[in-house]
C-alpha atoms as a PDB file:
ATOM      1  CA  UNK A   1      84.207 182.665  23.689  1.00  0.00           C
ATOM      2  CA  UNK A   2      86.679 181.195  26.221  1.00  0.00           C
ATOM      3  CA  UNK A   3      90.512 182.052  25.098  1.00  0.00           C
ATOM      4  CA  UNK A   4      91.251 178.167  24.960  1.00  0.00           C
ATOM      5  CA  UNK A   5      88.642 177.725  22.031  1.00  0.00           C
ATOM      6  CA  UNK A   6      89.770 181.082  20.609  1.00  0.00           C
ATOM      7  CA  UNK A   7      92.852 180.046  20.343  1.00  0.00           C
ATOM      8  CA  UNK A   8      92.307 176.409  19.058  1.00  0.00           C
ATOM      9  CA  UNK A   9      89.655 177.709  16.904  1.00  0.00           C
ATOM     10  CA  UNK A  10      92.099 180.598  15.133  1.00  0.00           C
ATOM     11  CA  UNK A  11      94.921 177.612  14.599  1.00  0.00           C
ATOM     12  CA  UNK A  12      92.255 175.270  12.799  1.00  0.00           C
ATOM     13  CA  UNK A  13      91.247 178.227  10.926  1.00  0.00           C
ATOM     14  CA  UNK A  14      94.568 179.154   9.991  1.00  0.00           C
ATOM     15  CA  UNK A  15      94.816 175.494   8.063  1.00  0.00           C
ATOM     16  CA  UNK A  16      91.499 175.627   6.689  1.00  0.00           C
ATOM     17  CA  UNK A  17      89.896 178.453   6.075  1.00  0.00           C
ATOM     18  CA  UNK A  18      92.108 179.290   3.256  1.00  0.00           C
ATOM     19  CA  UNK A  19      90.863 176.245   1.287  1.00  0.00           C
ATOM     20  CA  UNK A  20      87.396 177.059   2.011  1.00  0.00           C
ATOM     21  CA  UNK A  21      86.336 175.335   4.908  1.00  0.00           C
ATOM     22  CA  UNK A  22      84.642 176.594   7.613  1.00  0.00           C
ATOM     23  CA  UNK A  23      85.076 175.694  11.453  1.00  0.00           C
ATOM     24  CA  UNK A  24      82.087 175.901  14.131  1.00  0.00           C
ATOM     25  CA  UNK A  25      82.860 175.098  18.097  1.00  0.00           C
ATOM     26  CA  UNK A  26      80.729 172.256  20.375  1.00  0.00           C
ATOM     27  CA  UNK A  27      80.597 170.419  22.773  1.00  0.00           C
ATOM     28  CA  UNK A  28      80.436 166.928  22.956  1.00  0.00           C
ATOM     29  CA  UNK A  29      77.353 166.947  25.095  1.00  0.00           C
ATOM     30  CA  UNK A  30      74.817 168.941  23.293  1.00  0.00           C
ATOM     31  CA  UNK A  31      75.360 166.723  20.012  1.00  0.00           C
ATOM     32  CA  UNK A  32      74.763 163.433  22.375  1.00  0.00           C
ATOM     33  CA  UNK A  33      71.736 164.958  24.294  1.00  0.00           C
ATOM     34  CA  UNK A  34      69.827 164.455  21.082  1.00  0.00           C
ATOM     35  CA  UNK A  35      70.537 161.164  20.307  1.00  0.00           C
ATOM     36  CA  UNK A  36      70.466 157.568  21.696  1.00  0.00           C
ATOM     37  CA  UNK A  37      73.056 155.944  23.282  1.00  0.00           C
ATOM     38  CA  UNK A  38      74.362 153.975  20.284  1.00  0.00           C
ATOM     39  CA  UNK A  39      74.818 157.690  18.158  1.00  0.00           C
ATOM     40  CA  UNK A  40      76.689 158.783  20.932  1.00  0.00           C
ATOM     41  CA  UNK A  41      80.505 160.352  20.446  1.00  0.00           C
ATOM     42  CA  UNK A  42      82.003 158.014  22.685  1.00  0.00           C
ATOM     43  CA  UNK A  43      83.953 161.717  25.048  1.00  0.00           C
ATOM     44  CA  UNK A  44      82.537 163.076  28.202  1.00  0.00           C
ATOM     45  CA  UNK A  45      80.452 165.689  27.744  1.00  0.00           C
ATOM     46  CA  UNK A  46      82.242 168.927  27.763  1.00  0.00           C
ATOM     47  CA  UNK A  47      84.914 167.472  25.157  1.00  0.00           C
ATOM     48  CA  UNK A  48      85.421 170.136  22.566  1.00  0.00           C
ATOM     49  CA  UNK A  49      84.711 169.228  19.214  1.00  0.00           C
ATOM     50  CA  UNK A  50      84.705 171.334  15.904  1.00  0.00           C
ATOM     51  CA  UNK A  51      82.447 170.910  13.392  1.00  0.00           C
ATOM     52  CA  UNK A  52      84.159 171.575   9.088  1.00  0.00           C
ATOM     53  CA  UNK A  53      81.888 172.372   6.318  1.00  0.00           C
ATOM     54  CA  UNK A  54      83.092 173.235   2.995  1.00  0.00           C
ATOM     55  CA  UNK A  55      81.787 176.885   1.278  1.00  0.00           C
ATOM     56  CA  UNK A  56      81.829 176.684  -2.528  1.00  0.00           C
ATOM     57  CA  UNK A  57      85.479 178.158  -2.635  1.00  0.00           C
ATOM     58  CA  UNK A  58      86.799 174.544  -1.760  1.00  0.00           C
ATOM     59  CA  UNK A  59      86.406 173.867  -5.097  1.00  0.00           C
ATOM     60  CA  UNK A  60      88.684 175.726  -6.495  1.00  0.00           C
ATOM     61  CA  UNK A  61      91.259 176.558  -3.313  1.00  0.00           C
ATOM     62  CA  UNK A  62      91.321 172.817  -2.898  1.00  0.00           C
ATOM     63  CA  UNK A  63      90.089 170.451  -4.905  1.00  0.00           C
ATOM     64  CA  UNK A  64      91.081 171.712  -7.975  1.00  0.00           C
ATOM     65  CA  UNK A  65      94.793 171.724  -6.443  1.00  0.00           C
ATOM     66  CA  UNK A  66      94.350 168.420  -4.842  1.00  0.00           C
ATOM     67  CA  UNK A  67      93.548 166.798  -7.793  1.00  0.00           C
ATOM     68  CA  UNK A  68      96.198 168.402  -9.802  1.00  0.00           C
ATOM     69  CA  UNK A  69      98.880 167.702  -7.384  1.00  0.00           C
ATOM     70  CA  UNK A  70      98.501 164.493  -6.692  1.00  0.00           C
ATOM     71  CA  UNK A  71      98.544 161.367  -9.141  1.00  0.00           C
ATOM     72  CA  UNK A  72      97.434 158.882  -6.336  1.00  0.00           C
ATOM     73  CA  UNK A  73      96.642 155.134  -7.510  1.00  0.00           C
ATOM     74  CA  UNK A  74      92.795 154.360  -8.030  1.00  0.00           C
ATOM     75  CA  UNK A  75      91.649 157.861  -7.331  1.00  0.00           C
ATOM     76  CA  UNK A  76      87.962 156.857  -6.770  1.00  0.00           C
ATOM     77  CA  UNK A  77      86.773 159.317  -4.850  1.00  0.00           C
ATOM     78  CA  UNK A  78      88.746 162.731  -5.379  1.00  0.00           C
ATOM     79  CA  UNK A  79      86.617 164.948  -2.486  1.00  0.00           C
ATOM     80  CA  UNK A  80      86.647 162.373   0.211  1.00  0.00           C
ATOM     81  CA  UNK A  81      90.453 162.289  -0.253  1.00  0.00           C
ATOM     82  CA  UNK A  82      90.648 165.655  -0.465  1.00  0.00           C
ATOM     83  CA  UNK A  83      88.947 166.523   2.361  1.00  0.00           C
ATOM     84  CA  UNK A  84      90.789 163.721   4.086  1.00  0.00           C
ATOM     85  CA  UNK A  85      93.859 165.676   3.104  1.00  0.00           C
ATOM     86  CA  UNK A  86      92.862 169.013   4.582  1.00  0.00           C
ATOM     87  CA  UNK A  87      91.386 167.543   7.960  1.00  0.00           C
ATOM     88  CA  UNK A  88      95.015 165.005   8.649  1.00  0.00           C
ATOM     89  CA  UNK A  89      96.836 168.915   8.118  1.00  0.00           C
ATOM     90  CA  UNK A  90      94.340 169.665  11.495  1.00  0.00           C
ATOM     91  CA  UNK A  91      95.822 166.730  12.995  1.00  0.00           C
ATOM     92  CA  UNK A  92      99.489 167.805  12.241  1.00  0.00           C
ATOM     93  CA  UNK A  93      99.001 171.559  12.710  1.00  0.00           C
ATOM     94  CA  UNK A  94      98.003 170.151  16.988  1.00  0.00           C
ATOM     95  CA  UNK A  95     100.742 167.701  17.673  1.00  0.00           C
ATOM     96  CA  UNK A  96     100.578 168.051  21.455  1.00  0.00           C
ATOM     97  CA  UNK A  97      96.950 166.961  21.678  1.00  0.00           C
ATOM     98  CA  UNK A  98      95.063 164.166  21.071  1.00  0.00           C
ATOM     99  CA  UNK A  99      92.717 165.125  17.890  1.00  0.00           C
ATOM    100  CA  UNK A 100      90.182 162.600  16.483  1.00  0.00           C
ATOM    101  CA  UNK A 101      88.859 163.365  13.122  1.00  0.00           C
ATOM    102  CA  UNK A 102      85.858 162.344  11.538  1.00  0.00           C
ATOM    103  CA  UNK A 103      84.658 162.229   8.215  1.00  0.00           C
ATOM    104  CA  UNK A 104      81.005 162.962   7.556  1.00  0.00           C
ATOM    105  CA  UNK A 105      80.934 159.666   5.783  1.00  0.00           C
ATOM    106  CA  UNK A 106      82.776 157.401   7.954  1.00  0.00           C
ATOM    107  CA  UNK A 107      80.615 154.498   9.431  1.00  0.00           C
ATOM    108  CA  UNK A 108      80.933 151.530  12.196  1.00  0.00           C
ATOM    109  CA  UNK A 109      81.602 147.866  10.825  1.00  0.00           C
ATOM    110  CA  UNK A 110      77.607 147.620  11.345  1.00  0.00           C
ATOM    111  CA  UNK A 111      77.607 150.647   9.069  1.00  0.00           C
ATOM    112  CA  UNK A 112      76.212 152.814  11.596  1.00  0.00           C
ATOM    113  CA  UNK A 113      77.376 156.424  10.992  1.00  0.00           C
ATOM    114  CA  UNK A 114      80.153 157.519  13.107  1.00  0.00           C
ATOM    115  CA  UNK A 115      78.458 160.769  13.139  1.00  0.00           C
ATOM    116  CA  UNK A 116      75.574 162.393  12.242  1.00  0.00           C
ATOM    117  CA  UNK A 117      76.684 165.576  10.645  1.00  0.00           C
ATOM    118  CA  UNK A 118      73.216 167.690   9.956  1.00  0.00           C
ATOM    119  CA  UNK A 119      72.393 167.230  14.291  1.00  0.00           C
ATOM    120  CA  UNK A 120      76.662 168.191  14.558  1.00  0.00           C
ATOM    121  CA  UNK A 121      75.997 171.054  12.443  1.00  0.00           C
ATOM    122  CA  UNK A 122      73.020 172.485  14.107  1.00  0.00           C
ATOM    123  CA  UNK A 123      74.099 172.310  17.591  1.00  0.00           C
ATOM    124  CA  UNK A 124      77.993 173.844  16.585  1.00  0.00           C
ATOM    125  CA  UNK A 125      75.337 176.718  15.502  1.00  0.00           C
ATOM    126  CA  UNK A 126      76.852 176.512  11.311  1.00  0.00           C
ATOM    127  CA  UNK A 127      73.333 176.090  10.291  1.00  0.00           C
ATOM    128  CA  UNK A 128      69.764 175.369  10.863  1.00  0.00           C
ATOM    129  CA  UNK A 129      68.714 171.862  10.262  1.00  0.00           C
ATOM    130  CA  UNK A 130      65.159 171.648   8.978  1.00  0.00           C
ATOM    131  CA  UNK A 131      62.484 168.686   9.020  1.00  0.00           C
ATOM    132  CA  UNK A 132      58.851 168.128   8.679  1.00  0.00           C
ATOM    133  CA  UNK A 133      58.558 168.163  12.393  1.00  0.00           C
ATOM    134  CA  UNK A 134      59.169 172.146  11.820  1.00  0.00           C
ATOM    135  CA  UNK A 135      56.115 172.387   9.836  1.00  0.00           C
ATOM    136  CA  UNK A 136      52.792 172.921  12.167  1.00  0.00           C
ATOM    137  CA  UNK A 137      50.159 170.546  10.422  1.00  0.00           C
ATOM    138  CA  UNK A 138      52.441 168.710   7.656  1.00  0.00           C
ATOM    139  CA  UNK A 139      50.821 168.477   4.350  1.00  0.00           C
ATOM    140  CA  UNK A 140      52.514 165.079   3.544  1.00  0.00           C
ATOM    141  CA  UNK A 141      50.598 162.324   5.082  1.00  0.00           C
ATOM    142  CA  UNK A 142      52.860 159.185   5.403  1.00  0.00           C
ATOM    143  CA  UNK A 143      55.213 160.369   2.788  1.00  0.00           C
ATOM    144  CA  UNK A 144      58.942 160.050   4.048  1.00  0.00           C
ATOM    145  CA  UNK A 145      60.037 163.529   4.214  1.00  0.00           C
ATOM    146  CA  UNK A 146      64.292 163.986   4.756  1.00  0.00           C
ATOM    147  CA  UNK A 147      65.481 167.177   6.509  1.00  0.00           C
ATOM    148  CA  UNK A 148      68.332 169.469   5.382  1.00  0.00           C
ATOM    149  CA  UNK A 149      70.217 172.103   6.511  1.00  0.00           C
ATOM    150  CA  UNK A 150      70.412 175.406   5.458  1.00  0.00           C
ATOM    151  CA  UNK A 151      73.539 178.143   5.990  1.00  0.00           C
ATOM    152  CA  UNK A 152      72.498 181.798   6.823  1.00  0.00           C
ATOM    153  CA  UNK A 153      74.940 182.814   4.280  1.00  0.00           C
ATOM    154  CA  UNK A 154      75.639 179.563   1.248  1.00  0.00           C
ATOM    155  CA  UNK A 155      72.297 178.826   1.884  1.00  0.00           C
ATOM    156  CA  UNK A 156      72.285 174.954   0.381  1.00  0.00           C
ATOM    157  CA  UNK A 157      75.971 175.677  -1.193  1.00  0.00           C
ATOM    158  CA  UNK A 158      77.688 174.239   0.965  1.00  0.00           C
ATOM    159  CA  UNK A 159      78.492 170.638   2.616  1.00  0.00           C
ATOM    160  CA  UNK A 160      79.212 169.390   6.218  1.00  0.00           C
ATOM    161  CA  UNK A 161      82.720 167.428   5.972  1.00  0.00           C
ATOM    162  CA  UNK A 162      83.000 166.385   9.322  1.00  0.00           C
ATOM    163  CA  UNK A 163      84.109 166.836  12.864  1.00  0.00           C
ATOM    164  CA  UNK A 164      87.258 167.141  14.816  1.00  0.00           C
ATOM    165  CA  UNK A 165      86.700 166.156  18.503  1.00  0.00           C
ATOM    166  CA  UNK A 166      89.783 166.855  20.636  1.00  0.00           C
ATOM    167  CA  UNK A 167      90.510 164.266  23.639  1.00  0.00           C
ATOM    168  CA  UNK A 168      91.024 165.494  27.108  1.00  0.00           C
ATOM    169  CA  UNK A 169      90.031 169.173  26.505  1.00  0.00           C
ATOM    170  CA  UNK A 170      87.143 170.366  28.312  1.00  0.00           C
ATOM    171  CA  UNK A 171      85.540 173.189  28.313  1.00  0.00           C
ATOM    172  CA  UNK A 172      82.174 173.182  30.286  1.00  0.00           C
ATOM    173  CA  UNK A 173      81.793 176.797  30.510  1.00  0.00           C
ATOM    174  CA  UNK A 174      81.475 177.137  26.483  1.00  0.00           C
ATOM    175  CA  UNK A 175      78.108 178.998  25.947  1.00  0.00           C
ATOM    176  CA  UNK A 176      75.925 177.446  22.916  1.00  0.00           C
ATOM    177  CA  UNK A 177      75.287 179.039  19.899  1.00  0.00           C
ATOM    178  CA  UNK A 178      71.962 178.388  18.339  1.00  0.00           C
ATOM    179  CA  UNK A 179      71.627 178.017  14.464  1.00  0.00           C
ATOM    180  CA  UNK A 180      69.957 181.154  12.324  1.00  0.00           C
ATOM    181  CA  UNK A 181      66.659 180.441  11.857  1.00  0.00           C
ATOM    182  CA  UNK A 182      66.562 181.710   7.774  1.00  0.00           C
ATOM    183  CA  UNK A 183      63.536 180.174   6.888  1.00  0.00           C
ATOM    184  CA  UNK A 184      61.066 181.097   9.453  1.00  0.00           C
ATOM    185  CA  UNK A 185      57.671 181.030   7.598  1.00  0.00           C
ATOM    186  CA  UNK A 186      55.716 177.461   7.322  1.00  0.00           C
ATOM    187  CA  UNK A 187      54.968 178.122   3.470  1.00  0.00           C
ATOM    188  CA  UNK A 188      58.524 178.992   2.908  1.00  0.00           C
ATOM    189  CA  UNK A 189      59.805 175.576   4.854  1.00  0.00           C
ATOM    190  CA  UNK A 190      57.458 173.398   3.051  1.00  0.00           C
ATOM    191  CA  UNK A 191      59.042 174.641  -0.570  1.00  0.00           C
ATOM    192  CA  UNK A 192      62.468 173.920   0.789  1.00  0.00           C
ATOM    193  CA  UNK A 193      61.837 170.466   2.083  1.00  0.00           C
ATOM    194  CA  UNK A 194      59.671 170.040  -1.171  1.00  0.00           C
ATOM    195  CA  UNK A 195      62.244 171.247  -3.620  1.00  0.00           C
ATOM    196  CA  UNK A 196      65.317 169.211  -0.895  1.00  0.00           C
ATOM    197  CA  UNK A 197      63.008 165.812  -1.188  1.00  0.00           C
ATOM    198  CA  UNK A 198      61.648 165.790  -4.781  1.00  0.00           C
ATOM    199  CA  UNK A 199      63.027 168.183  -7.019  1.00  0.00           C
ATOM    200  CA  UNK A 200      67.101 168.123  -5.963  1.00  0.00           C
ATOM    201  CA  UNK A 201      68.380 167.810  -9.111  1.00  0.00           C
ATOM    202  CA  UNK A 202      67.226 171.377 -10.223  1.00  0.00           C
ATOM    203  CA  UNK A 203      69.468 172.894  -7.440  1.00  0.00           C
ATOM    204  CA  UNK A 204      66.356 175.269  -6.898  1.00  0.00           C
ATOM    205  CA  UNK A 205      66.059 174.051  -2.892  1.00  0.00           C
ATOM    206  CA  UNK A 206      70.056 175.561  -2.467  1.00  0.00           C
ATOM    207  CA  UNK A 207      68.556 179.074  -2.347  1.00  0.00           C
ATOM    208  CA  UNK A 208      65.875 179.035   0.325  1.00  0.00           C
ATOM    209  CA  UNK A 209      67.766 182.347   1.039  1.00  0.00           C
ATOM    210  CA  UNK A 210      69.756 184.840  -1.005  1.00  0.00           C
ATOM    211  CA  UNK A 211      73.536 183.239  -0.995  1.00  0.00           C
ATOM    212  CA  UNK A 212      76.343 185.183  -0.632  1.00  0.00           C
ATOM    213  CA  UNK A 213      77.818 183.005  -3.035  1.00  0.00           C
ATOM    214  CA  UNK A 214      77.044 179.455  -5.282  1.00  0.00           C
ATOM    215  CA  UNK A 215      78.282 176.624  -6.651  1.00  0.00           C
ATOM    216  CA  UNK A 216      80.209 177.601  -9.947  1.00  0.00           C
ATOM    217  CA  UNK A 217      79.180 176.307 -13.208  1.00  0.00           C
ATOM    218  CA  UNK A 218      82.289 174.259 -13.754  1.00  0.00           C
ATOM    219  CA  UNK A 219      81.731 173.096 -10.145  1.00  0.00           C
ATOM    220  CA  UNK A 220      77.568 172.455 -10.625  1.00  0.00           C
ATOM    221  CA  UNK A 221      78.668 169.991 -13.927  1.00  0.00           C
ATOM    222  CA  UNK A 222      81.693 168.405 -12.206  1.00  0.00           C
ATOM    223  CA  UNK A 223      79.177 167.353  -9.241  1.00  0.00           C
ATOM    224  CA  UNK A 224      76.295 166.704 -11.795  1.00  0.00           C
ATOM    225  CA  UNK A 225      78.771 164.347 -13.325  1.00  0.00           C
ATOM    226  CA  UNK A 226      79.174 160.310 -13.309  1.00  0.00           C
ATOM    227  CA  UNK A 227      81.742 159.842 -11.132  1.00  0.00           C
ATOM    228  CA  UNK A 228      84.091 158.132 -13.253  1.00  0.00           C
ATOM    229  CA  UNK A 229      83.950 160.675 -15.754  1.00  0.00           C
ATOM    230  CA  UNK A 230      85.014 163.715 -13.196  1.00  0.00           C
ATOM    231  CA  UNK A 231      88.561 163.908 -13.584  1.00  0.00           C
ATOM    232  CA  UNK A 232      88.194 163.533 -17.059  1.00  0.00           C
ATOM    233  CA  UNK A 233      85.652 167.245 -17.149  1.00  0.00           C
ATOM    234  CA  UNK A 234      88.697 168.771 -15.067  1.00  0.00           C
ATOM    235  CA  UNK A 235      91.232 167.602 -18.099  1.00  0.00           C
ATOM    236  CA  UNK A 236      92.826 165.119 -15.815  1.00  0.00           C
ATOM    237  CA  UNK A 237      93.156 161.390 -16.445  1.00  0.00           C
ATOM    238  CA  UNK A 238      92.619 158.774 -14.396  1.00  0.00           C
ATOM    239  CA  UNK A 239      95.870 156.989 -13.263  1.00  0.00           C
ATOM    240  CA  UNK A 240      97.353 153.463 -12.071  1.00  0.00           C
ATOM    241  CA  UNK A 241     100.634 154.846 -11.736  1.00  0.00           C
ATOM    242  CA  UNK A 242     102.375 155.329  -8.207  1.00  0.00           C
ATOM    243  CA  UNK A 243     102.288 158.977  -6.832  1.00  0.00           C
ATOM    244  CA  UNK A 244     104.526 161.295  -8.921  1.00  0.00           C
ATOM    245  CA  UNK A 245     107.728 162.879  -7.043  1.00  0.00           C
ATOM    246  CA  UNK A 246     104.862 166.300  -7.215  1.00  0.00           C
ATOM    247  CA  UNK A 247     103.242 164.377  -4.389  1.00  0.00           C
ATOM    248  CA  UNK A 248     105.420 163.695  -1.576  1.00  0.00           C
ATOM    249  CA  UNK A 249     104.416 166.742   0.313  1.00  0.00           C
ATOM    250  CA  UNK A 250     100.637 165.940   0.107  1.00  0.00           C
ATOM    251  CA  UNK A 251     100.742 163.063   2.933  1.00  0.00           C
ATOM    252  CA  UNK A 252      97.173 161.563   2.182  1.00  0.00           C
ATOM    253  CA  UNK A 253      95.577 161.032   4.512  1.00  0.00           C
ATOM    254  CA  UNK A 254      92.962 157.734   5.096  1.00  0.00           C
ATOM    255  CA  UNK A 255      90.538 156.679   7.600  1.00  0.00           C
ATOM    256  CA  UNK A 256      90.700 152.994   7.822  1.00  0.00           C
ATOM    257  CA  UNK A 257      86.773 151.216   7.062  1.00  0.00           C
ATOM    258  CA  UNK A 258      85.580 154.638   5.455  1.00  0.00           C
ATOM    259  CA  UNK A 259      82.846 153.764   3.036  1.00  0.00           C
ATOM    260  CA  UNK A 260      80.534 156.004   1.621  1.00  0.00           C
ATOM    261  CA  UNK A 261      77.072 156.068   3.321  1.00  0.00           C
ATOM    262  CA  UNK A 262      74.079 155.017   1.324  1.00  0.00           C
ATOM    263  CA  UNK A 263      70.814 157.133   0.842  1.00  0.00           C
ATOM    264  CA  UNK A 264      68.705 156.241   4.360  1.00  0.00           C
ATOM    265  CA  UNK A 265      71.599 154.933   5.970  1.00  0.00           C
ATOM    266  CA  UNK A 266      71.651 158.198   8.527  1.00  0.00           C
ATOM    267  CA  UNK A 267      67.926 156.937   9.616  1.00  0.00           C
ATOM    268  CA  UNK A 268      68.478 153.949  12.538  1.00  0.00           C
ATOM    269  CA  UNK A 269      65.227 151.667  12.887  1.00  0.00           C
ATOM    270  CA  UNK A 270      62.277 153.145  14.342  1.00  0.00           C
ATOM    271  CA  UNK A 271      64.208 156.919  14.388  1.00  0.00           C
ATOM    272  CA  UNK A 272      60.855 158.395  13.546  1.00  0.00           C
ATOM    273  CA  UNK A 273      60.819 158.268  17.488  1.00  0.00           C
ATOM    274  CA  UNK A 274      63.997 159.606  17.705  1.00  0.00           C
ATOM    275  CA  UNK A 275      64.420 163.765  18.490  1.00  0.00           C
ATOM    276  CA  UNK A 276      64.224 165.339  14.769  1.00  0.00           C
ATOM    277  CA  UNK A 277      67.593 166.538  15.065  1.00  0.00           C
ATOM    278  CA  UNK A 278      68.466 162.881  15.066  1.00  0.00           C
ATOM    279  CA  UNK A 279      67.638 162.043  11.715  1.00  0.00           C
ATOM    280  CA  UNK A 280      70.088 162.547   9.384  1.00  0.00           C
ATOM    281  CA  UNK A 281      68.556 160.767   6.091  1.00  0.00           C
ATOM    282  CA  UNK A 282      69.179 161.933   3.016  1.00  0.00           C
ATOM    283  CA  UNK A 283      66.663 161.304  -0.162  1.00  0.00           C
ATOM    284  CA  UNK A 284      67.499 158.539  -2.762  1.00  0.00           C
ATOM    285  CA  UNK A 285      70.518 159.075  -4.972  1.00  0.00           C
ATOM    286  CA  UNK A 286      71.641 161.886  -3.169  1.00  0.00           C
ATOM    287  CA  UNK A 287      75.003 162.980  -3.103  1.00  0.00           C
ATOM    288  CA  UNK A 288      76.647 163.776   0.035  1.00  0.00           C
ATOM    289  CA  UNK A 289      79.533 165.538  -1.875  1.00  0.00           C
ATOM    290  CA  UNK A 290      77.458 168.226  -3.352  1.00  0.00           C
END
């Protein structure tokens, strides 16, 4: 690895790794090589970018202390602000460049996504993102069949929270680093994207391979949880008062027009043309927070 992404990789490390992120290198132009003009990341090509995914530690290095740290008015949506939080400390922790952060549910006034973080994650080499198109001789006819991806290590326990692309460095010499292939055999592929597309719910499709670690319990029921009764399972009530003095170090972070992306929303008209990295769906009701 060049010294200039060692470096810039260590500092973004250094601010999130100990709340249980995790932080891949890319460039800009392998994630736009598969995918049309209007997906593109808007940077020349050898812009580096870094793609975040959360490990199941977040949950308890910082969520849990999010939440309990912060009264903030209408708390709607405790992980995107939390992980809003943790990315804006990226931003501060490089004040002398220009760093761009996005969500992995922030979208374009025509609600296209603003990325497309299962193709991000598989070209930054964090983990291998599967679809029917990996499966020689498909068993499932005209059946809409959603892709996921898979972690060498979490497995399915873990979640892609976004990128951080940083203006006006370059690094065209960075080598690629392809994505573990962890699920190499066509019977084992079909169960995942089986268990992934109709049986999600059981969690069963999270452990296509052995994970070094899972979900918690407390963590599983929070996420299989109705939203608005989430802060309540952590013993914390929801609030319409302004943010407690406790607060004033946590600078929250927002990302003006964020808006949760609906189920299918990842899949642009006609993307069954599209490269399969390009096709980001996700299967009805899913939750992109898990």
């Amino acid at each position: 690895m060049e010294p200039q992404v060692a470096e810039l990789k260590q500092k973004i490390e250094d601010t999130l790794c100990p709340f249980g992120f995790e932080v891949y290198p890319f460039q800009v132009a392998w994630y736009n090589a598969l995918l049309p003009p209007a997906f593109h990341l808007p940077l020349p090509g050898p812009t580096l970018a870094f793609l975040v995914l959360s490990t199941p530690a977040m949950f308890d290095r910082a969520l849990k202390p999010f939440l309990q740290s912060c009264h903030l008015q209408s708390l709607t949506d405790p992980v995107d602000q939390c992980v809003a939080y943790h990315l804006g400390r990226v931003r501060e922790s490089l004040p002398e460049m220009q760093v761009e952060v996005i969500a992995d549910y922030e979208v374009h006034p025509n609600r296209r996504p603003k990325i497309l973080a299962q193709t991000a994650a598989h070209v930054a080499g964090a983990a291998y993102y599967y679809q029917r198109q990996d499966v020689e001789s498909d068993p499932w006819g005209t059946q809409h069949i959603s892709g996921v991806c898979i972690h060498p290590r979490f497995g399915g326990w873990f979640a892609i929270r976004g990128a951080v692309l940083l203006r006006g460095i370059e690094v065209p010499d960075l080598p690629p680093t392809k994505p573990l292939d962890c699920v190499p055999a066509r019977a084992d592929r079909i169960t995942l994207l089986e268990r992934f597309n109709f049986h999600w719910r059981d969690w069963t499709y999270r452990d296509a391979v052995p994970p070094q670690e899972r979900y918690s319990e407390e963590q599983k029921a929070y996420f299989s949880t109705p939203p608005a009764q989430r802060l309540a399972l952590l013993g914390l009530a929801q609030t319409s008062e302004e943010p407690s003095s406790t607060s004033q170090e946590l600078h929250f972070t927002t990302y003006p027009g964020s808006l949760r992306i609906p189920a299918e929303a990842g899949s642009a008209p006609g993307s069954h043309h599209l490269h399969p990295l390009a096709l980001d769906t996700l299967p009805p009701l899913w939750d992109p927070h898990l």
